[in-house]
PDB file of N, CA and C in Angstrom:
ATOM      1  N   UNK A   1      -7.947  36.583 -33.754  1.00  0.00           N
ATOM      2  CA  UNK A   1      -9.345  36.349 -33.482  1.00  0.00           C
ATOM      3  C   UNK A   1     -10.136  37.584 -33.888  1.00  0.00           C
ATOM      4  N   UNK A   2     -11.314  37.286 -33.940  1.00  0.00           N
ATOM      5  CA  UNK A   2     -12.144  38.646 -34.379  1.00  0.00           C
ATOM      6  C   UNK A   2     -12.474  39.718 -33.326  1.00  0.00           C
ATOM      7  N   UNK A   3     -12.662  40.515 -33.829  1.00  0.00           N
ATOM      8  CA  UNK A   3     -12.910  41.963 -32.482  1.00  0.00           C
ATOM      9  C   UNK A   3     -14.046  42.032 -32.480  1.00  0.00           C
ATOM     10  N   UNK A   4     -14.770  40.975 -31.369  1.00  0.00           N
ATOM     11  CA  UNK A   4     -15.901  41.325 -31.045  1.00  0.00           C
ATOM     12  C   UNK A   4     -16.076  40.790 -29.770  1.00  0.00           C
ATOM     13  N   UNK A   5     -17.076  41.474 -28.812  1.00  0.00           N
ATOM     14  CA  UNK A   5     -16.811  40.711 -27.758  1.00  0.00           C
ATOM     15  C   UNK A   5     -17.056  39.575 -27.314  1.00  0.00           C
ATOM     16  N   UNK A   6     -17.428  39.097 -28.016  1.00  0.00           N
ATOM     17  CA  UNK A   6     -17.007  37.286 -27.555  1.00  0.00           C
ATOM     18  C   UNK A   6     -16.146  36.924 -27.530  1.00  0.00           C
ATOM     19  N   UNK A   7     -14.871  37.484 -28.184  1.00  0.00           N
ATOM     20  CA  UNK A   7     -13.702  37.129 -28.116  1.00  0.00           C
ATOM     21  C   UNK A   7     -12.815  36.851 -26.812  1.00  0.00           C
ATOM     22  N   UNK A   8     -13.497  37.698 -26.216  1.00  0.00           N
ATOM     23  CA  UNK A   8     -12.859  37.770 -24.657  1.00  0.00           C
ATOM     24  C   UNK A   8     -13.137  36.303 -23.992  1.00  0.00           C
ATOM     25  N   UNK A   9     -14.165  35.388 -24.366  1.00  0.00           N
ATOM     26  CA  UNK A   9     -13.945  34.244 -23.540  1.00  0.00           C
ATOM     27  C   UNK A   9     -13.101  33.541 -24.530  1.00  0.00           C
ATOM     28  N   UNK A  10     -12.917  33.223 -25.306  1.00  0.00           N
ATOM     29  CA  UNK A  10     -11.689  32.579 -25.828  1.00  0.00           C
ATOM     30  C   UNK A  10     -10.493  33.066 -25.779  1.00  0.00           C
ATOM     31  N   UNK A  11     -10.226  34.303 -25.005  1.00  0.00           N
ATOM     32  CA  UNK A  11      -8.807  34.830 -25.135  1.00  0.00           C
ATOM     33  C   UNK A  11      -8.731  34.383 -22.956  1.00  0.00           C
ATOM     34  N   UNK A  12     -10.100  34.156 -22.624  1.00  0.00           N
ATOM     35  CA  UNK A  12     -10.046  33.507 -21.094  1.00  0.00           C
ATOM     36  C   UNK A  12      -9.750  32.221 -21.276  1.00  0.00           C
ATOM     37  N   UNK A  13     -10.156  31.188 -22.183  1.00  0.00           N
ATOM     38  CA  UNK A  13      -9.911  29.810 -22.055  1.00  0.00           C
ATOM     39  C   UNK A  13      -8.265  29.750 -23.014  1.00  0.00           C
ATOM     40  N   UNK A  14      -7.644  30.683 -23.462  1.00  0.00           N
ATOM     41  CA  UNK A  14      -6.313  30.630 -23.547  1.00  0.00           C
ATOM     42  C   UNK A  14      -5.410  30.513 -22.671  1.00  0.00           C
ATOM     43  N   UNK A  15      -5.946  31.650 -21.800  1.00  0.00           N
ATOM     44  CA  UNK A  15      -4.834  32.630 -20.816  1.00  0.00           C
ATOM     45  C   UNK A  15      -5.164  30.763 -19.608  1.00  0.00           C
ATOM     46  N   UNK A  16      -6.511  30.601 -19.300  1.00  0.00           N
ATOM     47  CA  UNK A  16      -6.701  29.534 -18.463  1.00  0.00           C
ATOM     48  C   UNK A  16      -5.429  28.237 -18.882  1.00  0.00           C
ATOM     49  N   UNK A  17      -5.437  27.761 -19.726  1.00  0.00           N
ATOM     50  CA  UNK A  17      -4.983  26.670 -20.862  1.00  0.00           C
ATOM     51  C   UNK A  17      -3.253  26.720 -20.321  1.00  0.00           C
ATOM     52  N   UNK A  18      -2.914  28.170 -20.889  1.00  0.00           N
ATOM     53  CA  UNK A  18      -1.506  28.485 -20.943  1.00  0.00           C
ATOM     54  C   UNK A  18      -0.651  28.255 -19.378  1.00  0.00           C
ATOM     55  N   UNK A  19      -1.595  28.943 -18.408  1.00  0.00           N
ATOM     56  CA  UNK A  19      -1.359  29.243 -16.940  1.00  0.00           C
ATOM     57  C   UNK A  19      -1.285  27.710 -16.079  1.00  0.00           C
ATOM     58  N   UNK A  20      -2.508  27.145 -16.937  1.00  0.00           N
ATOM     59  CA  UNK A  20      -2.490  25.261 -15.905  1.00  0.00           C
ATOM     60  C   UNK A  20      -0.939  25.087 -16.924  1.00  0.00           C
ATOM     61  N   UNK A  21      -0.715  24.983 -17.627  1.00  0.00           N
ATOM     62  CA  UNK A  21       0.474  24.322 -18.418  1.00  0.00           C
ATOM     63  C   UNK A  21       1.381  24.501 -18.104  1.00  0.00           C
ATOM     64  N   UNK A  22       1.500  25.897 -17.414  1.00  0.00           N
ATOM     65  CA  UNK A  22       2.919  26.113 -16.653  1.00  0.00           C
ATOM     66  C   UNK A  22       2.881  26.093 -15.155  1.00  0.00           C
ATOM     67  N   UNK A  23       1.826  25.623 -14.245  1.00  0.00           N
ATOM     68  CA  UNK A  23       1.523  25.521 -13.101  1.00  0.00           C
ATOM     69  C   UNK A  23       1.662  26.411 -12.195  1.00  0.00           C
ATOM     70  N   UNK A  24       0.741  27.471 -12.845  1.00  0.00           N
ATOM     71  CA  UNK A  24       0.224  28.950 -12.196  1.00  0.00           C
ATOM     72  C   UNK A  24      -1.496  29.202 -12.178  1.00  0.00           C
ATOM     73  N   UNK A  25      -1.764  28.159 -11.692  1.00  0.00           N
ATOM     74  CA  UNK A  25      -3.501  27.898 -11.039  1.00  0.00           C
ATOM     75  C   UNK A  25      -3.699  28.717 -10.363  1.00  0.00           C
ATOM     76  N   UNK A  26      -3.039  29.636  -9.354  1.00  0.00           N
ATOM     77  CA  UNK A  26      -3.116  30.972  -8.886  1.00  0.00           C
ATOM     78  C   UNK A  26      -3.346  32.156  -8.938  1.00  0.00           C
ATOM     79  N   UNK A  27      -2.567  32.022 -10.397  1.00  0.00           N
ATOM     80  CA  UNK A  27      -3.035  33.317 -11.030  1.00  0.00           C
ATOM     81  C   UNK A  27      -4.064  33.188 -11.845  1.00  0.00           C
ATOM     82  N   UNK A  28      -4.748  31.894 -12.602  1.00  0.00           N
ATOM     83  CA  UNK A  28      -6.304  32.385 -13.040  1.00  0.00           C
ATOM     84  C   UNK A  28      -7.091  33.151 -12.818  1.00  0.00           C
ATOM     85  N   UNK A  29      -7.538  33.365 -12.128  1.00  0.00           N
ATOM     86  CA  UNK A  29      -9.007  33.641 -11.985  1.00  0.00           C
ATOM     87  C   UNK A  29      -8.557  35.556 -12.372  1.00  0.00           C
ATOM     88  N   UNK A  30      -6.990  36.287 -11.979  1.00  0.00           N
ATOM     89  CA  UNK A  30      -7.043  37.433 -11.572  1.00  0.00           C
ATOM     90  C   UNK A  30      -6.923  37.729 -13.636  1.00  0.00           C
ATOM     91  N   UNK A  31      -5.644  36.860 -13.939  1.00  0.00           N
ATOM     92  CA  UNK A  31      -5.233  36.811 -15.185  1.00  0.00           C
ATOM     93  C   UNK A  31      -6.659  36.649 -16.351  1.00  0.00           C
ATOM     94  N   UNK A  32      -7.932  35.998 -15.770  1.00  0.00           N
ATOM     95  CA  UNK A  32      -8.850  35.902 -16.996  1.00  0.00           C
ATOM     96  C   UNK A  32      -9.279  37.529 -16.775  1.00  0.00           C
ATOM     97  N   UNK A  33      -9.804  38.168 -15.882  1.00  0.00           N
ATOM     98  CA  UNK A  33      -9.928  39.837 -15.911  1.00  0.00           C
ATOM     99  C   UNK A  33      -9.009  40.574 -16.244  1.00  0.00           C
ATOM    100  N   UNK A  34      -8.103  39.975 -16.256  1.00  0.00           N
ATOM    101  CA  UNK A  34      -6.784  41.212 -17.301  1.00  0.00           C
ATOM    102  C   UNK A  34      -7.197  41.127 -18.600  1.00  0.00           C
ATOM    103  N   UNK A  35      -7.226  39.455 -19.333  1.00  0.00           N
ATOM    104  CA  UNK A  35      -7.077  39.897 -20.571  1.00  0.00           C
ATOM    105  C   UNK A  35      -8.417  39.863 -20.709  1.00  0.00           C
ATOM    106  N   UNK A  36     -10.049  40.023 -20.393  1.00  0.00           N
ATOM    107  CA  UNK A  36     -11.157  40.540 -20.698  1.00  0.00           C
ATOM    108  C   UNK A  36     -10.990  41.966 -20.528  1.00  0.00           C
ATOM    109  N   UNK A  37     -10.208  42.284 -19.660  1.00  0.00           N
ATOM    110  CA  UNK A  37     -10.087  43.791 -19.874  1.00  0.00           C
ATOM    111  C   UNK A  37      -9.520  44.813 -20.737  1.00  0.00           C
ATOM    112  N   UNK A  38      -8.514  43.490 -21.643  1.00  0.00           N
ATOM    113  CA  UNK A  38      -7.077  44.193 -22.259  1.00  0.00           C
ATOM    114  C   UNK A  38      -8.027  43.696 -23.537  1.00  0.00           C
ATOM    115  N   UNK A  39      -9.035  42.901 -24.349  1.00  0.00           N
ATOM    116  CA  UNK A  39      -9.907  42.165 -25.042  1.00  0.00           C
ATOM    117  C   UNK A  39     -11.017  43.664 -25.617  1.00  0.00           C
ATOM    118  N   UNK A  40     -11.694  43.866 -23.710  1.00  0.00           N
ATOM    119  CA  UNK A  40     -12.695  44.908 -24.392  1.00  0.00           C
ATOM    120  C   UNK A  40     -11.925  45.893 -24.634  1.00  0.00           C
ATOM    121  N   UNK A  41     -11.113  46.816 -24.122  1.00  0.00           N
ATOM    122  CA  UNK A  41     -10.848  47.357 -25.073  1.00  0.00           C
ATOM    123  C   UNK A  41     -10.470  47.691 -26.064  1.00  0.00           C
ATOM    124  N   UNK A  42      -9.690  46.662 -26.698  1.00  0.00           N
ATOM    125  CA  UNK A  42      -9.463  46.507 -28.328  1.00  0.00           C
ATOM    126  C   UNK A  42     -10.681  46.565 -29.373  1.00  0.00           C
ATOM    127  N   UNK A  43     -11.624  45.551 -28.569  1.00  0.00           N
ATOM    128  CA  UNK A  43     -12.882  45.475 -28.985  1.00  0.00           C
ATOM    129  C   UNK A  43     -13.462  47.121 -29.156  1.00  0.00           C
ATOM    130  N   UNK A  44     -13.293  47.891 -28.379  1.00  0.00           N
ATOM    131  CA  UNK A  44     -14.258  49.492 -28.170  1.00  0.00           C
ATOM    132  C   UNK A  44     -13.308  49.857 -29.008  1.00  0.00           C
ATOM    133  N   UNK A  45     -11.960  50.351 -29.022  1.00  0.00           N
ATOM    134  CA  UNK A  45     -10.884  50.775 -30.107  1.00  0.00           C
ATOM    135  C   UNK A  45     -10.003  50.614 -31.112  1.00  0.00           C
ATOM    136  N   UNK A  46      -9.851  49.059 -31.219  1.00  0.00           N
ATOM    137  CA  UNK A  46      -9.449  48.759 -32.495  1.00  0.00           C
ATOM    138  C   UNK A  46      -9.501  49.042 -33.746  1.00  0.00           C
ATOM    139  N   UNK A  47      -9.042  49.360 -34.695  1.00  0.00           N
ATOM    140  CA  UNK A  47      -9.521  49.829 -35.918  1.00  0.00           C
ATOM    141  C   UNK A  47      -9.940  48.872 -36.629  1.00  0.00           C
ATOM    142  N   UNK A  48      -9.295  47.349 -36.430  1.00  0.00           N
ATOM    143  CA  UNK A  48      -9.332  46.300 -37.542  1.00  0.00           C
ATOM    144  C   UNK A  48     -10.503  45.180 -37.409  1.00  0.00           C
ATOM    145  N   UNK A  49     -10.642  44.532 -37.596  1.00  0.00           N
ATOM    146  CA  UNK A  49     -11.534  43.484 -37.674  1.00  0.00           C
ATOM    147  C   UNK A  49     -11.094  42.190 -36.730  1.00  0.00           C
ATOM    148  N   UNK A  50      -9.670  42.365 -36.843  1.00  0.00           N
ATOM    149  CA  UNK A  50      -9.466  41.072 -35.568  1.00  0.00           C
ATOM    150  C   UNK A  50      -7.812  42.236 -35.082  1.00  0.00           C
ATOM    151  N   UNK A  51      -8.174  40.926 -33.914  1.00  0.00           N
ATOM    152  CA  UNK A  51      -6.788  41.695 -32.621  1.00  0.00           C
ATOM    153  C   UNK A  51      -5.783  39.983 -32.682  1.00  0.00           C
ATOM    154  N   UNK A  52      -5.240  40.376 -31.889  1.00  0.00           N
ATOM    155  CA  UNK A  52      -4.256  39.103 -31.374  1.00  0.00           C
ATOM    156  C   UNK A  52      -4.121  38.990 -29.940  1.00  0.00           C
ATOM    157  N   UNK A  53      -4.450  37.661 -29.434  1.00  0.00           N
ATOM    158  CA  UNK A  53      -3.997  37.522 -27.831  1.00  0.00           C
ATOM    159  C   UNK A  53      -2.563  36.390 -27.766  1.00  0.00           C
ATOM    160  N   UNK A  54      -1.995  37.519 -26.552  1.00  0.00           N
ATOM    161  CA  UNK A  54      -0.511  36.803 -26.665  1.00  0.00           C
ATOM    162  C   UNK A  54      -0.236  36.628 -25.443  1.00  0.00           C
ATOM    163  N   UNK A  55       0.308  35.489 -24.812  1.00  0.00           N
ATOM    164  CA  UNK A  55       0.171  35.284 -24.013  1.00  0.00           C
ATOM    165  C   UNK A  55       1.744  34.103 -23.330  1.00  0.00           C
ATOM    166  N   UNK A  56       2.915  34.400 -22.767  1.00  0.00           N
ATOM    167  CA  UNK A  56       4.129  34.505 -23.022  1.00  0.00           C
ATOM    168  C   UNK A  56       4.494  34.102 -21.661  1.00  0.00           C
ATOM    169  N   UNK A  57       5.541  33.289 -21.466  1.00  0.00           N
ATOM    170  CA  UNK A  57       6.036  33.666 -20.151  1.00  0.00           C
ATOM    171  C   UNK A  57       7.945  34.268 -20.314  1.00  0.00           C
ATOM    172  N   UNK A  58       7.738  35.830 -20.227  1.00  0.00           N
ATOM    173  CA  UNK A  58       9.026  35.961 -20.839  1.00  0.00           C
ATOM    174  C   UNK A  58      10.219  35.591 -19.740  1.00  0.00           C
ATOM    175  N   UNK A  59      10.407  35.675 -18.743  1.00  0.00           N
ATOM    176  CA  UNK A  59      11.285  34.943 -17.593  1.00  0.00           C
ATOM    177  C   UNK A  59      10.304  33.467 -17.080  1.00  0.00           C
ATOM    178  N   UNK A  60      11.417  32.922 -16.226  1.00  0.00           N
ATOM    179  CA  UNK A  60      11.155  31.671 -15.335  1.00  0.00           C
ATOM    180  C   UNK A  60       9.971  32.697 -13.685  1.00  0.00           C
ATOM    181  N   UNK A  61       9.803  34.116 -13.774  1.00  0.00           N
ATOM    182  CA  UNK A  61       8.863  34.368 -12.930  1.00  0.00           C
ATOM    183  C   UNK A  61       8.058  35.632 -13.254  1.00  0.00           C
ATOM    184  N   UNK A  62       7.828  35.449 -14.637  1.00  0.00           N
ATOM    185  CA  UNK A  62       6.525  36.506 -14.899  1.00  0.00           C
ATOM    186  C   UNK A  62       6.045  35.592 -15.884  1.00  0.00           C
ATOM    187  N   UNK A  63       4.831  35.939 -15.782  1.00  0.00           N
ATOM    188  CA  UNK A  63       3.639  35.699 -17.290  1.00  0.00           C
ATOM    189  C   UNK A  63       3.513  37.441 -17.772  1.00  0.00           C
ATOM    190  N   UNK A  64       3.374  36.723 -18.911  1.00  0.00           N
ATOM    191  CA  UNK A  64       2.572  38.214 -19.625  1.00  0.00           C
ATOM    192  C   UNK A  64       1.247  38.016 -20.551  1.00  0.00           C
ATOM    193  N   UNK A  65       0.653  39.158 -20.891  1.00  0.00           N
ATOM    194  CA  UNK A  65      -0.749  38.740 -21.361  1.00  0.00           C
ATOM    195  C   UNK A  65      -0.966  40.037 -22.185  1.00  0.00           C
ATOM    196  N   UNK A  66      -0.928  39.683 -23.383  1.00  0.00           N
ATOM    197  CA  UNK A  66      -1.426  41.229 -24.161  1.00  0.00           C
ATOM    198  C   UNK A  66      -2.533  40.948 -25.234  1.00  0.00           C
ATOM    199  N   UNK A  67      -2.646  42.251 -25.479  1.00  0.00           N
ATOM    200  CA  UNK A  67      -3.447  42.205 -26.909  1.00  0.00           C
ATOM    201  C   UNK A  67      -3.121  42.818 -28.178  1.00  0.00           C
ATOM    202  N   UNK A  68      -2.953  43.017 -29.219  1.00  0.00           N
ATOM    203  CA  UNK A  68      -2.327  43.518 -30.189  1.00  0.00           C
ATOM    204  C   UNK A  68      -3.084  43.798 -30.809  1.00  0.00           C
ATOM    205  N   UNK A  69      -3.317  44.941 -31.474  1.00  0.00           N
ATOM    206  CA  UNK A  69      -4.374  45.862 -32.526  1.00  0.00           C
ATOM    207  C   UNK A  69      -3.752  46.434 -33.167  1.00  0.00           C
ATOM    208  N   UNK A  70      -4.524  46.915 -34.596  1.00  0.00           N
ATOM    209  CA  UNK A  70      -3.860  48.080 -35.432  1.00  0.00           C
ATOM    210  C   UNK A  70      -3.714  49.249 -35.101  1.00  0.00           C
ATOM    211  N   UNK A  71      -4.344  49.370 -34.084  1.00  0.00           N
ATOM    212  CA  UNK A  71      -4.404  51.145 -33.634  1.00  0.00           C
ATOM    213  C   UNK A  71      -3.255  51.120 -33.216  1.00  0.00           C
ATOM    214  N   UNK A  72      -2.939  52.906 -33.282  1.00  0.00           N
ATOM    215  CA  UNK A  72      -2.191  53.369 -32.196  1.00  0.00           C
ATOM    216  C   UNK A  72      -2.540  54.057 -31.445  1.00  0.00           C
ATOM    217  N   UNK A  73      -3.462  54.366 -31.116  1.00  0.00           N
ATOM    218  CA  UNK A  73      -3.597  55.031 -29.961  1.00  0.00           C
ATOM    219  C   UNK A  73      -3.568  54.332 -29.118  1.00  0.00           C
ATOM    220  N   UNK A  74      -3.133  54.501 -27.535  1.00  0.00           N
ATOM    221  CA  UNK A  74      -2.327  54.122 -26.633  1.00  0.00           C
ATOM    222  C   UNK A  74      -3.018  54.724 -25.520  1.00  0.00           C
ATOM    223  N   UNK A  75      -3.654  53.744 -24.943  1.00  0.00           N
ATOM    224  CA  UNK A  75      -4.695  54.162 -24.006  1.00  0.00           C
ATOM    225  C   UNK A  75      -3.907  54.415 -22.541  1.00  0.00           C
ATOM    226  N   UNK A  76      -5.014  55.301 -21.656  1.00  0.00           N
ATOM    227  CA  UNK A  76      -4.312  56.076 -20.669  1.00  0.00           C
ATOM    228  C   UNK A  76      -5.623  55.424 -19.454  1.00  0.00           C
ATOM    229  N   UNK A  77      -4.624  55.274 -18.188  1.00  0.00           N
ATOM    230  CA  UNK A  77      -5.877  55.064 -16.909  1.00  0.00           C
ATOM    231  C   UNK A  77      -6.234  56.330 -15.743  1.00  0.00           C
ATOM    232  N   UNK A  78      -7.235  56.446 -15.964  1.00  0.00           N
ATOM    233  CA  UNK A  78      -8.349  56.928 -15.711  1.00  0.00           C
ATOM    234  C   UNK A  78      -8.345  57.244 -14.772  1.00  0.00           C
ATOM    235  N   UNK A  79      -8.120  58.571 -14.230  1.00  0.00           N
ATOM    236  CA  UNK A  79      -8.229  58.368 -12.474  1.00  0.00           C
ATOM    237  C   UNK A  79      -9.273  59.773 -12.262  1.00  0.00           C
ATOM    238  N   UNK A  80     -10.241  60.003 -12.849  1.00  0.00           N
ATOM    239  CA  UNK A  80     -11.249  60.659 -12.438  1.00  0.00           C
ATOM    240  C   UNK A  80     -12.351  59.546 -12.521  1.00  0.00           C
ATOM    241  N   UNK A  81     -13.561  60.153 -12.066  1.00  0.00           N
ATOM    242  CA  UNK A  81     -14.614  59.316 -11.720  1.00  0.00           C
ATOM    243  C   UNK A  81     -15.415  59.206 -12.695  1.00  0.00           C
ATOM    244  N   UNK A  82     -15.332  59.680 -13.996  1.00  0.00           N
ATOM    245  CA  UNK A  82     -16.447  59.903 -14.730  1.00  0.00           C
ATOM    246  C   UNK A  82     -18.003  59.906 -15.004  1.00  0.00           C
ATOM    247  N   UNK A  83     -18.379  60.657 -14.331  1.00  0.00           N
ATOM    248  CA  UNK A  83     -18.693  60.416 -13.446  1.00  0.00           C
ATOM    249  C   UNK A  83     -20.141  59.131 -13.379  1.00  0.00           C
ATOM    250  N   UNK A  84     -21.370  58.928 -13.565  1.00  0.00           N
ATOM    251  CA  UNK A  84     -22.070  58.071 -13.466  1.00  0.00           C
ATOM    252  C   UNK A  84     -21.086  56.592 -14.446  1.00  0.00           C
ATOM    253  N   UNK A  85     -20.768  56.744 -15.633  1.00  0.00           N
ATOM    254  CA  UNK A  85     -20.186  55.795 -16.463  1.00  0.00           C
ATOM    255  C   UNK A  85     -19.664  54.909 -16.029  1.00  0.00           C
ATOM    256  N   UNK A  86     -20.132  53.978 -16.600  1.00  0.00           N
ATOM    257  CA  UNK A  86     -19.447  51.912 -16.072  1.00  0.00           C
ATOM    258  C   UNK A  86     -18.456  52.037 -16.883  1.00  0.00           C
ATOM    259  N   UNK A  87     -18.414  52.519 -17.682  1.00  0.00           N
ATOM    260  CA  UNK A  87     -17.080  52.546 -19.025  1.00  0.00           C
ATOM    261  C   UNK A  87     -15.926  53.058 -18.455  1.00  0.00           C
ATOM    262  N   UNK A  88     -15.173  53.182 -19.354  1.00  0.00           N
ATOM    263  CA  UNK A  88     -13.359  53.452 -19.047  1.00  0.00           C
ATOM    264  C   UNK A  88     -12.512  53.227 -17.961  1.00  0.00           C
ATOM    265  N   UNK A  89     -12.999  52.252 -17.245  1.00  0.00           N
ATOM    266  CA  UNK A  89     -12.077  52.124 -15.942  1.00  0.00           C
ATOM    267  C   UNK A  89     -11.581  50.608 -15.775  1.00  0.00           C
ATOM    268  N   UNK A  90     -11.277  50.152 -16.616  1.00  0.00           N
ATOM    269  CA  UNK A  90     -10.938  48.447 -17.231  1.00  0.00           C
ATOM    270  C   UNK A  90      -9.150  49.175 -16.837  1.00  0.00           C
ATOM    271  N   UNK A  91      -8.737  49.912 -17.203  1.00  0.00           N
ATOM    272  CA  UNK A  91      -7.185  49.655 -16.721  1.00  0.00           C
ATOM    273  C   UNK A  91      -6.904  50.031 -16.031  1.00  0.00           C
ATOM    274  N   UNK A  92      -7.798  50.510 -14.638  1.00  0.00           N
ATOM    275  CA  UNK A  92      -7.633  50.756 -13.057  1.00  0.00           C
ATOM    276  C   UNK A  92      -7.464  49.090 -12.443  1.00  0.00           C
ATOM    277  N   UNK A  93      -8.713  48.160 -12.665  1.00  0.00           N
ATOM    278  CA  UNK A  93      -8.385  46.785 -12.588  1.00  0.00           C
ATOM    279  C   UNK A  93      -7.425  45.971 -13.225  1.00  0.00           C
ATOM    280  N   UNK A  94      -6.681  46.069 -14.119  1.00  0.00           N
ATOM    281  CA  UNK A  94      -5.549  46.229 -15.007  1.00  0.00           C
ATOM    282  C   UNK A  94      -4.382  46.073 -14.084  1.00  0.00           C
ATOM    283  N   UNK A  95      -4.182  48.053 -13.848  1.00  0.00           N
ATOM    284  CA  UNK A  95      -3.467  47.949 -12.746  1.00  0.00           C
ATOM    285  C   UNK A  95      -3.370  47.444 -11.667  1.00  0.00           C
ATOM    286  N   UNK A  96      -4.257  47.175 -10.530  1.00  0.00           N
ATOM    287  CA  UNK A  96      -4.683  46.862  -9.670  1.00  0.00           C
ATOM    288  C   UNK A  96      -4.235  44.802  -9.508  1.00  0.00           C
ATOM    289  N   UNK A  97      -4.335  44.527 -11.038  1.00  0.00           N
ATOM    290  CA  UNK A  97      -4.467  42.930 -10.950  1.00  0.00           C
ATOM    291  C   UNK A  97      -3.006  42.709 -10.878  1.00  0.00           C
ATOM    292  N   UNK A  98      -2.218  43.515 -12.018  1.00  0.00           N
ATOM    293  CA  UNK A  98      -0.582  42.947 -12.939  1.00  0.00           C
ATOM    294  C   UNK A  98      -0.016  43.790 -11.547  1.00  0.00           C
ATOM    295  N   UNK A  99       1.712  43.433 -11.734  1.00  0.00           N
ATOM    296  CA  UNK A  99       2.351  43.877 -11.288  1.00  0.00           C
ATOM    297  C   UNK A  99       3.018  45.333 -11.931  1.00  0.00           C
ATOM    298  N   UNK A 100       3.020  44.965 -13.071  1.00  0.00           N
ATOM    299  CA  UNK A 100       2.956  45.805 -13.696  1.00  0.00           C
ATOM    300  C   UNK A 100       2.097  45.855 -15.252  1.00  0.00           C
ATOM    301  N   UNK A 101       1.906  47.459 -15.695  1.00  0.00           N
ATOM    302  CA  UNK A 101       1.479  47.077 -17.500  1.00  0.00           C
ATOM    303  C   UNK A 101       1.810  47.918 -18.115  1.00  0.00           C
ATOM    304  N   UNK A 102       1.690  47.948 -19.635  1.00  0.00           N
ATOM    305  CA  UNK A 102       2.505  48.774 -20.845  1.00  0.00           C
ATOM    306  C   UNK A 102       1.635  48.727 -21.699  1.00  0.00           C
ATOM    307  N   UNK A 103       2.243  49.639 -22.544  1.00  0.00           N
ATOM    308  CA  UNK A 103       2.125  49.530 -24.170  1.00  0.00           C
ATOM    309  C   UNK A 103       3.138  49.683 -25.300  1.00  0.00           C
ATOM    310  N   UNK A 104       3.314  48.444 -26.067  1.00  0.00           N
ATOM    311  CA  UNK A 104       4.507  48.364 -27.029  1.00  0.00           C
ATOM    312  C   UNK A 104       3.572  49.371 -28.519  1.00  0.00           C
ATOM    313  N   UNK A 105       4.362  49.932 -28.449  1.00  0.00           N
ATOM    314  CA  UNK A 105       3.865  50.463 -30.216  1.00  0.00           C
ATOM    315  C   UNK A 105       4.518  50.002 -30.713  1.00  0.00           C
ATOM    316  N   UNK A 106       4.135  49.749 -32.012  1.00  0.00           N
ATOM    317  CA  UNK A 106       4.654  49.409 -33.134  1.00  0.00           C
ATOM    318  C   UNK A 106       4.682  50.782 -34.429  1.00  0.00           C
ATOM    319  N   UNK A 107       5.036  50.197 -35.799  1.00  0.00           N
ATOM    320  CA  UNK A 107       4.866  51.263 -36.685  1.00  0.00           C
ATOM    321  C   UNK A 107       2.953  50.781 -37.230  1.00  0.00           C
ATOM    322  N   UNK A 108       2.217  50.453 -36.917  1.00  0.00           N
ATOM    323  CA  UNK A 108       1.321  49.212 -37.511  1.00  0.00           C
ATOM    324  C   UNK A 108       0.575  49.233 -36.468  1.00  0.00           C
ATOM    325  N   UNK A 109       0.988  49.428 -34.811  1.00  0.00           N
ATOM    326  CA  UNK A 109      -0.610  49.597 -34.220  1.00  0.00           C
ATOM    327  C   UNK A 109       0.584  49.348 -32.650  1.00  0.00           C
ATOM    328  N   UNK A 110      -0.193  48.779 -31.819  1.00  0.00           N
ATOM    329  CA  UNK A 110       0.558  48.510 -30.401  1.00  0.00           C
ATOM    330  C   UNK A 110      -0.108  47.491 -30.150  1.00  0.00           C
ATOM    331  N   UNK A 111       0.684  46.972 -29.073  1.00  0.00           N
ATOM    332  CA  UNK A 111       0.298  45.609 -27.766  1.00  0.00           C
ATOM    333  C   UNK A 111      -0.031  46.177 -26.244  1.00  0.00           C
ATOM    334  N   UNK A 112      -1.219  46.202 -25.784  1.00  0.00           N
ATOM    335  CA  UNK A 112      -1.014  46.240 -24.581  1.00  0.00           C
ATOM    336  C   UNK A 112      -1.264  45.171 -23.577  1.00  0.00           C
ATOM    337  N   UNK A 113      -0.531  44.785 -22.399  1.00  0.00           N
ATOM    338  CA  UNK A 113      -0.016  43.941 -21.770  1.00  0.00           C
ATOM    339  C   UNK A 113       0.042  44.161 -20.463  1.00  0.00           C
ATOM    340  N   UNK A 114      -0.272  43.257 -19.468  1.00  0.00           N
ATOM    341  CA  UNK A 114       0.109  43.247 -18.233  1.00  0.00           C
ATOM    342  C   UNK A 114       1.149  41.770 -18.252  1.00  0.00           C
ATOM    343  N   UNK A 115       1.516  42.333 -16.553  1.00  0.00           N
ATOM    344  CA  UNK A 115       2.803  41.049 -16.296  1.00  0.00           C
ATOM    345  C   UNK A 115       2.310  40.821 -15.082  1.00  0.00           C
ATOM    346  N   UNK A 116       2.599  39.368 -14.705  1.00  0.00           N
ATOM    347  CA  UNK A 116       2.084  38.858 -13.391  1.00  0.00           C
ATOM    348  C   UNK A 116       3.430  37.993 -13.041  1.00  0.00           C
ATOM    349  N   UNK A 117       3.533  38.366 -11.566  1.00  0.00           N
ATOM    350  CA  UNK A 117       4.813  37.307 -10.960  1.00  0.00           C
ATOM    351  C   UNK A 117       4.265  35.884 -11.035  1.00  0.00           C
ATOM    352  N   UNK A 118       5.029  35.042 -11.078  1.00  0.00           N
ATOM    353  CA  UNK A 118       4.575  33.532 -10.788  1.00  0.00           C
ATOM    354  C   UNK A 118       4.520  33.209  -9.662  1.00  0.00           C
ATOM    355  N   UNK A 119       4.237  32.068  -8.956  1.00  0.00           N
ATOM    356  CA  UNK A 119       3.453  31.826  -7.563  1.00  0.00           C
ATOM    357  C   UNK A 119       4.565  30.826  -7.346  1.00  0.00           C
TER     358      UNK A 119
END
């Protein structure tokens, strides 16, 4: 998809789509703020023109949800206040949502991803 932010509601009516299909209605609402979060920032750092949303259930009790860009740089969460700024604190809620999250590099850019238990 393209890197812009609109993208983020179509990477929400994915993650929505994918989650009813496997009958994890539970985790919506937390899972569409992961990947708007994992969305904008590809969108603010991406190098390329489009990203990829992936969206997986790699066991019978996690989902996963990433985004894939050309970059590599490999973003870090934030634990100062910065201080007045609304910006950079998308992977405090990140954390806060997944059970856990990462970043896969590649030679070509990385994926970053949260994982959510199933309900």
């Amino acid at each position: 998809m393209r890197r812009v932010p609109e993208s983020a509601e179509a990477a929400r009516t994915l993650v929505r789509a994918a989650l009813a299909a496997w009958g994890q209605e539970g985790l919506i609402e937390d899972a569409a703020l992961v990947i708007t979060e994992l969305v904008s920032n590809a969108v603010d750092h991406a190098r390329l023109e489009s990203i990829r949303v992936v969206v997986t259930r790699p066991s019978g009790t996690l989902v996963r949800f990433g985004v894939v860009d050309r970059s590599r740089n490999i973003p870090y969460l934030r634990t100062d206040s910065n201080g007045d700024n609304t910006r950079g604190r998308g992977l405090l809620l990140v954390d806060a949502l997944t059970d856990r999250w990462g970043t896969d590099r590649y030679r070509w850019g990385k994926q970053v991803w949260g994982e959510m238990t199933c309900g």
